[in-house]
Protein backbone atom coordinates (compact mmCIF):
# COMPACT_ATOMS: atom_id res chain seq x y z
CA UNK A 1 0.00 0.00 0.00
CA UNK A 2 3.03 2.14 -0.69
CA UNK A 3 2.56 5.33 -1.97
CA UNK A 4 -1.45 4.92 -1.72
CA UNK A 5 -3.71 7.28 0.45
CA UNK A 6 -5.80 6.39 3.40
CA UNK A 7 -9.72 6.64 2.40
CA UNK A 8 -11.97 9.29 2.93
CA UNK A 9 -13.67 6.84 5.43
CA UNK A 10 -10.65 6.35 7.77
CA UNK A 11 -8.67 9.32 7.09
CA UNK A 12 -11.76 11.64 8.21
CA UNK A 13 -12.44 9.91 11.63
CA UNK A 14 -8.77 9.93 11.86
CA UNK A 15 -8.51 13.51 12.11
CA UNK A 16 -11.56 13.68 13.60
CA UNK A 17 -9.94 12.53 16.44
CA UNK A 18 -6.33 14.07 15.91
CA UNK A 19 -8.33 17.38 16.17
CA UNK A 20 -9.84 16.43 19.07
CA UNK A 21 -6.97 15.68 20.64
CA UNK A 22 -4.89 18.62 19.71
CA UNK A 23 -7.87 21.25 21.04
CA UNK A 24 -7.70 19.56 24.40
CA UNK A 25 -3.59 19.34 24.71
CA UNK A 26 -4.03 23.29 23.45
CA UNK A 27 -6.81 24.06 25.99
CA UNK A 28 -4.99 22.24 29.02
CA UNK A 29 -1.80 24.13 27.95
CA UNK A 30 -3.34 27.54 28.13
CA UNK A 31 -4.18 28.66 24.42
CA UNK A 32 -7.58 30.36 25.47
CA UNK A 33 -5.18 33.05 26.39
CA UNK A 34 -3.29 32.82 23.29
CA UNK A 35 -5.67 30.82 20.42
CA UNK A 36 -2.44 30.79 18.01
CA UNK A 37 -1.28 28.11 19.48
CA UNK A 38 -4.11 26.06 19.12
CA UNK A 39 -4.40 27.46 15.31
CA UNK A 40 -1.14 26.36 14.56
CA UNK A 41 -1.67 22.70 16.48
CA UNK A 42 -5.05 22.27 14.69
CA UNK A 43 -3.33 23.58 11.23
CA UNK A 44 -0.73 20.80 11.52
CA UNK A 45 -3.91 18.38 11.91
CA UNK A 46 -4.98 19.03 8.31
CA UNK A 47 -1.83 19.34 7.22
CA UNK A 48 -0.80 15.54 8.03
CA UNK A 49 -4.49 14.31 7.31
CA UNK A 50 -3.89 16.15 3.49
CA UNK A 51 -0.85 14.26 2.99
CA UNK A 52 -2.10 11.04 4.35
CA UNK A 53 -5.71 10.85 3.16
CA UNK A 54 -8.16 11.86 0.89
CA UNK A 55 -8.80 16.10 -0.19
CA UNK A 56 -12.43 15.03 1.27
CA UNK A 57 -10.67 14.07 4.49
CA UNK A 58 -8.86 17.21 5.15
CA UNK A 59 -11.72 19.44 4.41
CA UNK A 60 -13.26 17.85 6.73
CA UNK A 61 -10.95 17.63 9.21
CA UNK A 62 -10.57 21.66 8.87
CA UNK A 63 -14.63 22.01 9.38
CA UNK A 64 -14.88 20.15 12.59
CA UNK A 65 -10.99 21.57 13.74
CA UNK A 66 -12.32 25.11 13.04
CA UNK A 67 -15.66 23.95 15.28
CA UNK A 68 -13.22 22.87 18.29
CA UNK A 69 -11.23 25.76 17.66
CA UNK A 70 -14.29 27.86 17.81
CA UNK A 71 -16.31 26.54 20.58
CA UNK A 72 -13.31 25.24 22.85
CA UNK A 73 -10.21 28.17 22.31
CA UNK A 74 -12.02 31.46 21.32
CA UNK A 75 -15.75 30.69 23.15
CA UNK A 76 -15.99 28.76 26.03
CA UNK A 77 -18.21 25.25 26.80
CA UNK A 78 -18.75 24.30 23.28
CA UNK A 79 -20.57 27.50 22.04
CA UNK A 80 -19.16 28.69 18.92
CA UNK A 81 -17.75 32.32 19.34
CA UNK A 82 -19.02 33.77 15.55
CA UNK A 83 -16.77 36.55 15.56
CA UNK A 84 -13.96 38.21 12.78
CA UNK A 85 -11.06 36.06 14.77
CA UNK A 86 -13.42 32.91 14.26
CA UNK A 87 -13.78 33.98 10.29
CA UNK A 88 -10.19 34.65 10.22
CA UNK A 89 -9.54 31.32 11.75
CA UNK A 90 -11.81 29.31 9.53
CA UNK A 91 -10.57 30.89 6.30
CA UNK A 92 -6.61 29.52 7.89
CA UNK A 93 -7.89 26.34 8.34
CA UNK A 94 -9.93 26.04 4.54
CA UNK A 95 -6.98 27.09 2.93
CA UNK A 96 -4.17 25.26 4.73
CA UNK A 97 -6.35 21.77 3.88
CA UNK A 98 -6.82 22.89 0.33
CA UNK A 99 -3.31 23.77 0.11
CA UNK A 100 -1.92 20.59 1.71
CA UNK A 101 -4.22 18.49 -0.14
CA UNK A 102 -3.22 20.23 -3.39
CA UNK A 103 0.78 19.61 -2.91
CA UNK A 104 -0.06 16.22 -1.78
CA UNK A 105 -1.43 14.99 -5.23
CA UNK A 106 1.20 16.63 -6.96
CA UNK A 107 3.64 14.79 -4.75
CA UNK A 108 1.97 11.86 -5.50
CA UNK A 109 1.83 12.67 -9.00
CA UNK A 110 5.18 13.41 -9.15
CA UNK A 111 5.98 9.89 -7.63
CA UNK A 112 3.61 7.64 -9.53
CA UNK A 113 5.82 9.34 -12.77
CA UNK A 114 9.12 8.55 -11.93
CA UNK A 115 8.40 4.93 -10.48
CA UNK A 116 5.99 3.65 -13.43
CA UNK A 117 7.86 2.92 -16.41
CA UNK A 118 6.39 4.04 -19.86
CA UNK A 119 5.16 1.91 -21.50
CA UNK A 120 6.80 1.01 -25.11
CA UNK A 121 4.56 -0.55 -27.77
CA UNK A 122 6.46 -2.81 -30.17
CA UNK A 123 7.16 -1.95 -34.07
CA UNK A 124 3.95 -3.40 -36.12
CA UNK A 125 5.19 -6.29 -37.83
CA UNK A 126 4.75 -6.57 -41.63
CA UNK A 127 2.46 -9.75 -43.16
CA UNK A 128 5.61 -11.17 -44.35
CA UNK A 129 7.13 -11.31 -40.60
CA UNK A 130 3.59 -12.71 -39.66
CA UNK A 131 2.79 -15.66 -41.54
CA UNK A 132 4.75 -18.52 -41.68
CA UNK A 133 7.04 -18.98 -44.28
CA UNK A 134 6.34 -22.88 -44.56
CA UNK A 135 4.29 -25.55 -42.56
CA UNK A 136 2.99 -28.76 -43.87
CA UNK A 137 -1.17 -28.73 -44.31
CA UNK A 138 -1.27 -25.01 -43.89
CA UNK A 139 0.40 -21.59 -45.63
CA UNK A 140 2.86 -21.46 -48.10
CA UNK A 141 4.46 -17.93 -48.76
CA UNK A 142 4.39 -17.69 -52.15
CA UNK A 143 5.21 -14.18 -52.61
CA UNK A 144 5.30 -11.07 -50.31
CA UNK A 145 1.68 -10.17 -50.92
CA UNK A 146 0.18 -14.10 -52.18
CA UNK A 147 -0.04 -16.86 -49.92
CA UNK A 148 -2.41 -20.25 -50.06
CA UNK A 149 -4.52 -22.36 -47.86
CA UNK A 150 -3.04 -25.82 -48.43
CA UNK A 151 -0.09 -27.61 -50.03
CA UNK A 152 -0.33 -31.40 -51.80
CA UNK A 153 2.83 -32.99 -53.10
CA UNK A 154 1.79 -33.90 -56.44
CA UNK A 155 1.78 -37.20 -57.67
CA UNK A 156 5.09 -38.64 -59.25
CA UNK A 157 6.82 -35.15 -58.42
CA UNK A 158 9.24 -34.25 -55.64
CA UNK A 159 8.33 -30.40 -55.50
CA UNK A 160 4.66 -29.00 -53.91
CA UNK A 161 2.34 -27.79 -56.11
CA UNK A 162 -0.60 -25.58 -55.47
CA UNK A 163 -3.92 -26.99 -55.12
């Protein structure tokens, strides 16, 4: 499964949970004093479900980060605080998983190229290459464009004739 992303359907609950994670680490550190911190901690969520998983998966992952960021860091108890900072916030989240999911399918792009080998299709070969030049009961090249179905050895001679 090298070089293959996680599905949408893992990947999401995935960082689902990274982002729940990181919002309480941030809130028991102190970031409702300073919400960067959390931003940043919640940003490097996406970022790693984007490179791991699905673009699906890291949008997301940015919706329901932005919705701990906003209830848990800027309001308090799980209301979300609508405010400019809480725009400002969701807009940094949106374009960091857009972003991360756009540079990881070019990476992966990038690396599907150079490990797949082109494929080379071979030189058409010409009807004279083709056929057979002689089997017994079947075609006889006769010239480069004439050929027939069958060959008898006719009677009392030593060379094929054509039937």
């Amino acid at each position: 499964m090298r070089g293959s992303r996680l599905p949408a359907g893992f990947g999401f609950p995935l960082g689902f949970l990274a982002a729940t994670l990181a919002t309480t680490a941030a809130v028991a550190g102190g970031a409702t004093a300073r919400p960067v911190l959390a931003l940043v901690l919640l940003a490097a969520v996406v970022t790693a479900i984007a490179a791991i998983s699905t673009s699906t998966a890291a949008v997301a992952t940015a919706a329901v980060s932005w919705a701990l960021h906003a209830g848990f860091v800027l309001g308090r108890h799980g209301d979300l605080a609508l405010t400019p900072p809480a725009l400002r916030d969701a807009i940094t989240l949106g374009t960091a998983a857009l972003l991360a999911a756009l540079l990881a399918t070019l990476i992966r792009a990038l690396c599907r190229s150079a490990r797949t080998p082109t494929a080379t299709i071979p030189i058409p070969r010409t009807a004279a290459e083709a056929l057979p030049r002689l089997t017994f009961c079947g075609l006889v090249r006769l010239s480069d464009e004439q050929y027939v179905d069958h060959v008898r050895l006719a009677p009392g001679s030593t060379s094929f004739g054509v039937m």
